[in-house]
C-alpha atoms as a PDB file:
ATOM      1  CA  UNK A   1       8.519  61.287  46.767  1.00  0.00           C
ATOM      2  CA  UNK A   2       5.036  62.694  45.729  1.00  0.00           C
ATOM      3  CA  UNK A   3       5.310  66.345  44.541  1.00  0.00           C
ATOM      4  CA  UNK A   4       3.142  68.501  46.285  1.00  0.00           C
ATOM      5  CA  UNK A   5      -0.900  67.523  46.564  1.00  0.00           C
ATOM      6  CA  UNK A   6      -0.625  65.473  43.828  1.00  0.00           C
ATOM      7  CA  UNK A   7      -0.143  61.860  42.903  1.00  0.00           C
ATOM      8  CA  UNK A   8       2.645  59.288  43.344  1.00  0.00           C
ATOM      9  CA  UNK A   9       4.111  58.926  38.813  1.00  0.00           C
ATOM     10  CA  UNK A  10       4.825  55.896  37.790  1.00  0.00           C
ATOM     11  CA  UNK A  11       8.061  55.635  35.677  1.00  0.00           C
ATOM     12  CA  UNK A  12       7.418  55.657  32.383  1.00  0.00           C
ATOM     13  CA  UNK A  13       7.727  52.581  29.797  1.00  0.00           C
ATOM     14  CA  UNK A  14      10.975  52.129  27.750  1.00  0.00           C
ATOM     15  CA  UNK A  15       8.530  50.317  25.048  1.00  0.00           C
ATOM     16  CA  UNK A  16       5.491  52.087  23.573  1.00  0.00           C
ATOM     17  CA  UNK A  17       3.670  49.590  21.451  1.00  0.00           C
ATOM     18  CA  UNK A  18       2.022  52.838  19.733  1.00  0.00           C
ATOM     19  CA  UNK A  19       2.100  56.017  17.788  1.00  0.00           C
ATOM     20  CA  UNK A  20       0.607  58.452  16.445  1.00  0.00           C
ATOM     21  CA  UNK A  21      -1.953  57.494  14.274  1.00  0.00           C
ATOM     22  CA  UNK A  22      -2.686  53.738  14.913  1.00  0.00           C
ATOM     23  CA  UNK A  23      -6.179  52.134  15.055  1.00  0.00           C
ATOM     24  CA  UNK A  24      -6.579  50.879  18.291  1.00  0.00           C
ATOM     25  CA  UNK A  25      -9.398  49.966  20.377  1.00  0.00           C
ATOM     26  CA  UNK A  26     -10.392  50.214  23.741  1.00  0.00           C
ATOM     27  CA  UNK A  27     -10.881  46.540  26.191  1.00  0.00           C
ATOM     28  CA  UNK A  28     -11.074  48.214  29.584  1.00  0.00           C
ATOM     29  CA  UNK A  29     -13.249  51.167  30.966  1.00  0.00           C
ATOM     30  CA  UNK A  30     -16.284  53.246  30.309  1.00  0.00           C
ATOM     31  CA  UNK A  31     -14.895  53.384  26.961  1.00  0.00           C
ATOM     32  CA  UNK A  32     -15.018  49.564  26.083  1.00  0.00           C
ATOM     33  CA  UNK A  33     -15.146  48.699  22.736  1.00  0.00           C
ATOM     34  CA  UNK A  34     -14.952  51.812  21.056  1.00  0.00           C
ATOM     35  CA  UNK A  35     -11.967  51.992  18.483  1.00  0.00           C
ATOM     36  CA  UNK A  36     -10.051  55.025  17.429  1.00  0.00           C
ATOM     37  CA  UNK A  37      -6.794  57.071  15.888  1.00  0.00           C
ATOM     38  CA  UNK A  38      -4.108  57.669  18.006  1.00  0.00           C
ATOM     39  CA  UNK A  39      -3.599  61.569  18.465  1.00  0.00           C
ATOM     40  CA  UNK A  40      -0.975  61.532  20.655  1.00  0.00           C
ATOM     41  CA  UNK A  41       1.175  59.578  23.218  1.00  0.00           C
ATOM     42  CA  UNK A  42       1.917  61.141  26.276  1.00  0.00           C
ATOM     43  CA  UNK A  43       5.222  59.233  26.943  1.00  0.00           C
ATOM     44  CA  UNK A  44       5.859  60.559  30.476  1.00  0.00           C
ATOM     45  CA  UNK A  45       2.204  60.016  31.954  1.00  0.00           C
ATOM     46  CA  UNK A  46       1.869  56.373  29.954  1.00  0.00           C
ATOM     47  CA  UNK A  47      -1.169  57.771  28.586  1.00  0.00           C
ATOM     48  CA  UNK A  48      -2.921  58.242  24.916  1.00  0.00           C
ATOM     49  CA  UNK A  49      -5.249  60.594  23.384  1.00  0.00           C
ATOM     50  CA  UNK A  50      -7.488  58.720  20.972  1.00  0.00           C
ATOM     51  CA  UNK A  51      -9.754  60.585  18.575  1.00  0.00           C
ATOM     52  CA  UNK A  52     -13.679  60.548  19.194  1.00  0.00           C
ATOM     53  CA  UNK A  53     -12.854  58.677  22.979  1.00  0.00           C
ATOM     54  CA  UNK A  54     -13.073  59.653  25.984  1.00  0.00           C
ATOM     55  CA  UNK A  55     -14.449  63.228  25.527  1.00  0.00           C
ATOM     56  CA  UNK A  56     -14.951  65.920  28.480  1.00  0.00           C
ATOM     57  CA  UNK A  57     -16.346  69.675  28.223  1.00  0.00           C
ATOM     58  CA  UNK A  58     -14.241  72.220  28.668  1.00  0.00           C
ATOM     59  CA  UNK A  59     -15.300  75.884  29.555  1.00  0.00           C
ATOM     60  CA  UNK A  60     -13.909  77.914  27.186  1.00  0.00           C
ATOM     61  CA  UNK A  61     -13.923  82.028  27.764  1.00  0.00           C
ATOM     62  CA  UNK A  62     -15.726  84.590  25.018  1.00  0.00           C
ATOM     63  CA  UNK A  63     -12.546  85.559  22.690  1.00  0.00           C
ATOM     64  CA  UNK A  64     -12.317  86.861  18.900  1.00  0.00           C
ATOM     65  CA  UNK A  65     -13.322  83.229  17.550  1.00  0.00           C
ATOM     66  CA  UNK A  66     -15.859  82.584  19.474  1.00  0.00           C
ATOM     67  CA  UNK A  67     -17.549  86.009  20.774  1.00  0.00           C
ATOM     68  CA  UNK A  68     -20.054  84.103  22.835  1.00  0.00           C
ATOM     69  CA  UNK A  69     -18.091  81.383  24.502  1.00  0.00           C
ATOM     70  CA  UNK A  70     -19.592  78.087  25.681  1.00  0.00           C
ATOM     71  CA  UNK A  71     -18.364  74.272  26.018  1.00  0.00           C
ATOM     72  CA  UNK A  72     -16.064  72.851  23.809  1.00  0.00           C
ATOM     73  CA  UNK A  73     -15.355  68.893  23.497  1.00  0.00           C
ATOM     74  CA  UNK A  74     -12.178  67.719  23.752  1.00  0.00           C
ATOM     75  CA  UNK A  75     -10.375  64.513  24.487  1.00  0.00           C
ATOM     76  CA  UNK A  76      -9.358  63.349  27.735  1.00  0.00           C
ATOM     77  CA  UNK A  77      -5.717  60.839  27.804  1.00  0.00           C
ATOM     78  CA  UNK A  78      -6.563  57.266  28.507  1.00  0.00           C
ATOM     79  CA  UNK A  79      -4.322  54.945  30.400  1.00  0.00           C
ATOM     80  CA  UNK A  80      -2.165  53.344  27.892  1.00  0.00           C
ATOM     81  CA  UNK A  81      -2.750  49.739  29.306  1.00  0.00           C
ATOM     82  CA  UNK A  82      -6.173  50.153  28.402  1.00  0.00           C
ATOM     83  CA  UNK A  83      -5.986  50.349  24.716  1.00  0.00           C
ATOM     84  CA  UNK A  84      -5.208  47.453  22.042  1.00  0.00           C
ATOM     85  CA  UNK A  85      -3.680  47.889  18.658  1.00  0.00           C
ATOM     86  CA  UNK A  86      -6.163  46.711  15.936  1.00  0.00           C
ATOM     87  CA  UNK A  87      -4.290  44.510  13.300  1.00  0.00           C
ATOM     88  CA  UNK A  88      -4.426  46.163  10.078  1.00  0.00           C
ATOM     89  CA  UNK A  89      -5.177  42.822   8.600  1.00  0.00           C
ATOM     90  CA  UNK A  90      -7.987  41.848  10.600  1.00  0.00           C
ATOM     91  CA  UNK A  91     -10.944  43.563  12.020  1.00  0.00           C
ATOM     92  CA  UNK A  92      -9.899  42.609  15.661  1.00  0.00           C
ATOM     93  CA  UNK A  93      -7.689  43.714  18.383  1.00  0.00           C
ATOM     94  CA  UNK A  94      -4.828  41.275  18.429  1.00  0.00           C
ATOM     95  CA  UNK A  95      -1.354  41.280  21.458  1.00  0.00           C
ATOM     96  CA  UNK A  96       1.916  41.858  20.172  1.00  0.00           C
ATOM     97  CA  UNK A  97       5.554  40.884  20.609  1.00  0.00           C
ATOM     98  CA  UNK A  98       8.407  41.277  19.070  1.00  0.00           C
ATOM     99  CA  UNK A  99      10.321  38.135  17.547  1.00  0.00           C
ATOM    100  CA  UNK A 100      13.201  37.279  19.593  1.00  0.00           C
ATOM    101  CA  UNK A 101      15.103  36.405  16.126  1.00  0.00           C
ATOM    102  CA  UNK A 102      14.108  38.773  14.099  1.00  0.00           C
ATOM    103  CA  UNK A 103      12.347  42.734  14.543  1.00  0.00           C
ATOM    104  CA  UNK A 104       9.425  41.220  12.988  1.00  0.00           C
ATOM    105  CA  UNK A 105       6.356  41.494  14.903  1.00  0.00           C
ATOM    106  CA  UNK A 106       3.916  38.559  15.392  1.00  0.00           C
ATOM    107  CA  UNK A 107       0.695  38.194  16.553  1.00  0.00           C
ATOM    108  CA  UNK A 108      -1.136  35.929  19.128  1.00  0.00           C
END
């Protein structure tokens, strides 16, 4: 059931391929082919916050730091099916799966 005026959630994944701070790079959106650091996973919204990406203003009030308020930049969550990891050993973004003999992961 949808909680009031808002959105149907989907269920979160039991598997996060990511953490915080992993290179990854972006293959789908307005965002496409920008690479970043992971700030943060949002587990429960399947969404990441990726440092330098996907930045919106936000109005921010006049307080004791900043007397004269204004816009500040900050980053917006991106859907986590639209970010790679980038291989630490190569320059490109590469898909990942675990073994199924071993907790190594490989590359293809």
């Amino acid at each position: 059931m949808k909680p009031f005026g808002g959105r149907k959630q989907n269920a979160p994944q039991s598997v996060f391929h990511l953490k915080r701070g992993d290179e990854v790079a972006v293959v789908s959106g307005t965002q496409r082919g920008k690479t970043g650091k992971v700030l943060r996973v949002l587990r429960k919204e399947n969404r990441v916050l990726i440092e330098g990406i996907n930045l919106t203003k936000r109005a921010t009030r006049p307080n004791q730091e900043n007397p004269q308020g204004g816009f500040a930049e900050r980053e917006a969550p991106i859907a986590l099916s639209n970010v790679m990891l980038l291989s630490k050993y190569q320059e490109s973004a590469r898909r990942q799966r675990a073994a199924s003999s071993t907790k190594e992961i490989t590359h293809s």
